[in-house]
Protein backbone atom coordinates (compact mmCIF):
# COMPACT_ATOMS: atom_id res chain seq x y z
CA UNK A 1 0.00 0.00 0.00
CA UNK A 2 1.42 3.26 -1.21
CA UNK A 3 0.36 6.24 0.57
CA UNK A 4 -1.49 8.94 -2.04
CA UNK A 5 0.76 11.60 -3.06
CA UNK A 6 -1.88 13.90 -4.03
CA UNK A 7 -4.31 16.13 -1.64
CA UNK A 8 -6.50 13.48 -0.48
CA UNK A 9 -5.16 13.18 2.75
CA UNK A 10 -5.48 16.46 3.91
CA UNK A 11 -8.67 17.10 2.17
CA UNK A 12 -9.92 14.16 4.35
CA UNK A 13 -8.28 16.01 7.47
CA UNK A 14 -9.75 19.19 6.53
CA UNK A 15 -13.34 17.67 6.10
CA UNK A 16 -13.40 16.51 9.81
CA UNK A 17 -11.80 19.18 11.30
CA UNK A 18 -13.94 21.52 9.97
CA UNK A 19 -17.54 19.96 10.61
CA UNK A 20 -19.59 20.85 13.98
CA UNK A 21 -18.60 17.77 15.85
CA UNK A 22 -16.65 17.39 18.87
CA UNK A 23 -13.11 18.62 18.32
CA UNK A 24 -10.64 16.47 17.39
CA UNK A 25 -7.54 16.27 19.64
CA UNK A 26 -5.21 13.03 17.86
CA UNK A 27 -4.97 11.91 14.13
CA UNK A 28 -3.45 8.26 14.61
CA UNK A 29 -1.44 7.29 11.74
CA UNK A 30 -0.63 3.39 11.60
CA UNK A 31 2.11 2.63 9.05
CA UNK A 32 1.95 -1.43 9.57
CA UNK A 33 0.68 -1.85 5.57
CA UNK A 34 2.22 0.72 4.18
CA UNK A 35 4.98 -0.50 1.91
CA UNK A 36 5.86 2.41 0.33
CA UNK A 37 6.37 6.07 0.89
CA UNK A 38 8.01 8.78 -1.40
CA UNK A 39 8.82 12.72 -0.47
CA UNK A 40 5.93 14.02 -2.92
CA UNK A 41 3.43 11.92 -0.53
CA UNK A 42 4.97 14.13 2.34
CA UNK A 43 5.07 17.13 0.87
CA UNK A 44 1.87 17.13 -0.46
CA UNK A 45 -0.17 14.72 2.13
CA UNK A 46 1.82 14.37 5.29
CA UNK A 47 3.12 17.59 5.60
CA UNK A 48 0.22 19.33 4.92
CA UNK A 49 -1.88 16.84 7.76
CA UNK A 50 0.55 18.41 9.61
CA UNK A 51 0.24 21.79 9.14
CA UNK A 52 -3.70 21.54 9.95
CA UNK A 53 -3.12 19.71 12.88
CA UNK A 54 -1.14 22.56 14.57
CA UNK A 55 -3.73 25.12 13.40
CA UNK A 56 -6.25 23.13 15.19
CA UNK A 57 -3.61 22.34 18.04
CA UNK A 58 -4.26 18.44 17.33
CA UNK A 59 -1.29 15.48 17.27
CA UNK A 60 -0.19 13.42 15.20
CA UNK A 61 0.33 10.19 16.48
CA UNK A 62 2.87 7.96 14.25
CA UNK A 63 2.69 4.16 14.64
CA UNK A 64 4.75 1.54 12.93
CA UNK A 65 7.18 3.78 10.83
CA UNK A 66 9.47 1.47 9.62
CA UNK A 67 12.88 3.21 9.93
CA UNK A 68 13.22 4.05 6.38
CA UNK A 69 9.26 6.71 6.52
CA UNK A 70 10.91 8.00 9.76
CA UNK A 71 14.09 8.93 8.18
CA UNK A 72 11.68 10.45 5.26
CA UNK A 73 9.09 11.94 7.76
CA UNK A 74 12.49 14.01 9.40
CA UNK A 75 14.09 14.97 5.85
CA UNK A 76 10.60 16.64 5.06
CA UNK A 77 10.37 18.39 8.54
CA UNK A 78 7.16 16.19 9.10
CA UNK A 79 8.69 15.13 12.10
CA UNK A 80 11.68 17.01 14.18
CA UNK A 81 15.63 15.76 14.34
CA UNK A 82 15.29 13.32 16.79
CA UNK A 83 12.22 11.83 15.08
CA UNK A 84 10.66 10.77 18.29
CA UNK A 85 7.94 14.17 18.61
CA UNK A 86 7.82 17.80 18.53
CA UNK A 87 5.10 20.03 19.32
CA UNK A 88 2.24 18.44 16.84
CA UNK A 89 3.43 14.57 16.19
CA UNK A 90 4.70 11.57 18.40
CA UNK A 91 5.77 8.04 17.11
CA UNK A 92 5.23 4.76 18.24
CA UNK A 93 7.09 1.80 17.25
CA UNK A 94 3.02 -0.81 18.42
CA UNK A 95 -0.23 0.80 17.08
CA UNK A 96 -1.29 -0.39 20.53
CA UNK A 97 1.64 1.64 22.48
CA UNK A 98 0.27 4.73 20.06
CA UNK A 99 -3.64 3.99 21.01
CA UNK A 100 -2.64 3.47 24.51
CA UNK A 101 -0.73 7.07 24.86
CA UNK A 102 -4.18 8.45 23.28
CA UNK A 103 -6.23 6.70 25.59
CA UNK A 104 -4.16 8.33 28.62
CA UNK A 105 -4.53 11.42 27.43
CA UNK A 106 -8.23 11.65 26.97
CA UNK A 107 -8.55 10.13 30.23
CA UNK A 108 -5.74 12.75 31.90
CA UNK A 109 -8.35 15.63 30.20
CA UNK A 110 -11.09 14.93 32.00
CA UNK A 111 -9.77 13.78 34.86
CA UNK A 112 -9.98 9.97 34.97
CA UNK A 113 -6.27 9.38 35.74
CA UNK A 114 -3.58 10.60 37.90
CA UNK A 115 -0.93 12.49 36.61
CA UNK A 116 1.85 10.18 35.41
């Protein structure tokens, strides 16, 4: 599975972030099918995802890179130096470590869990 290299992934960001619903807080992003990625599907996909997601102060929560997308994902400035986070995206090496995290936080928002 390639990922599309044209607008249809932030046009499918844009979509829900804009619509009356509750506000969204995480975009998970699970690479575990994806088999290939090139820098035009950054440039024009990732990195814009990203740029929406810090207007809308939402993360970006990267599971299952495989070492290769990371080292992509940094080149583009999708992700920062240390490819680990920066202020809009985290990685994951599990989907479930990356679902987990999420789960924490919601429950850390309203209140369900100590601090930690």
């Amino acid at each position: 599975h390639h990922i599309p290299a044209d607008d249809e992934i932030g046009l499918a960001v844009r979509v829900d972030v804009d619509d009356d619903s509750e506000p969204i807080s995480f975009v998970v992003l699970d690479f575990t099918r994806v088999t290939g990625m090139d820098a035009t599907a950054i440039s024009t996909g990732l990195m814009r995802v990203k740029q929406i997601a810090i207007m809308h102060d939402i993360t970006i929560v990267f599971t299952s890179l495989r070492p290769e997308f990371e080292q992509l994902l940094i080149a583009n400035h999708v992700l920062d130096a240390h490819g680990r986070k920066d202020d809009s995206c985290v990685v994951f090496q599990e989907l479930s470590d990356g679902l987990e995290w999420v789960e924490n936080r919601l429950l850390r928002e309203v209140g369900l869990q100590g601090r930690g």
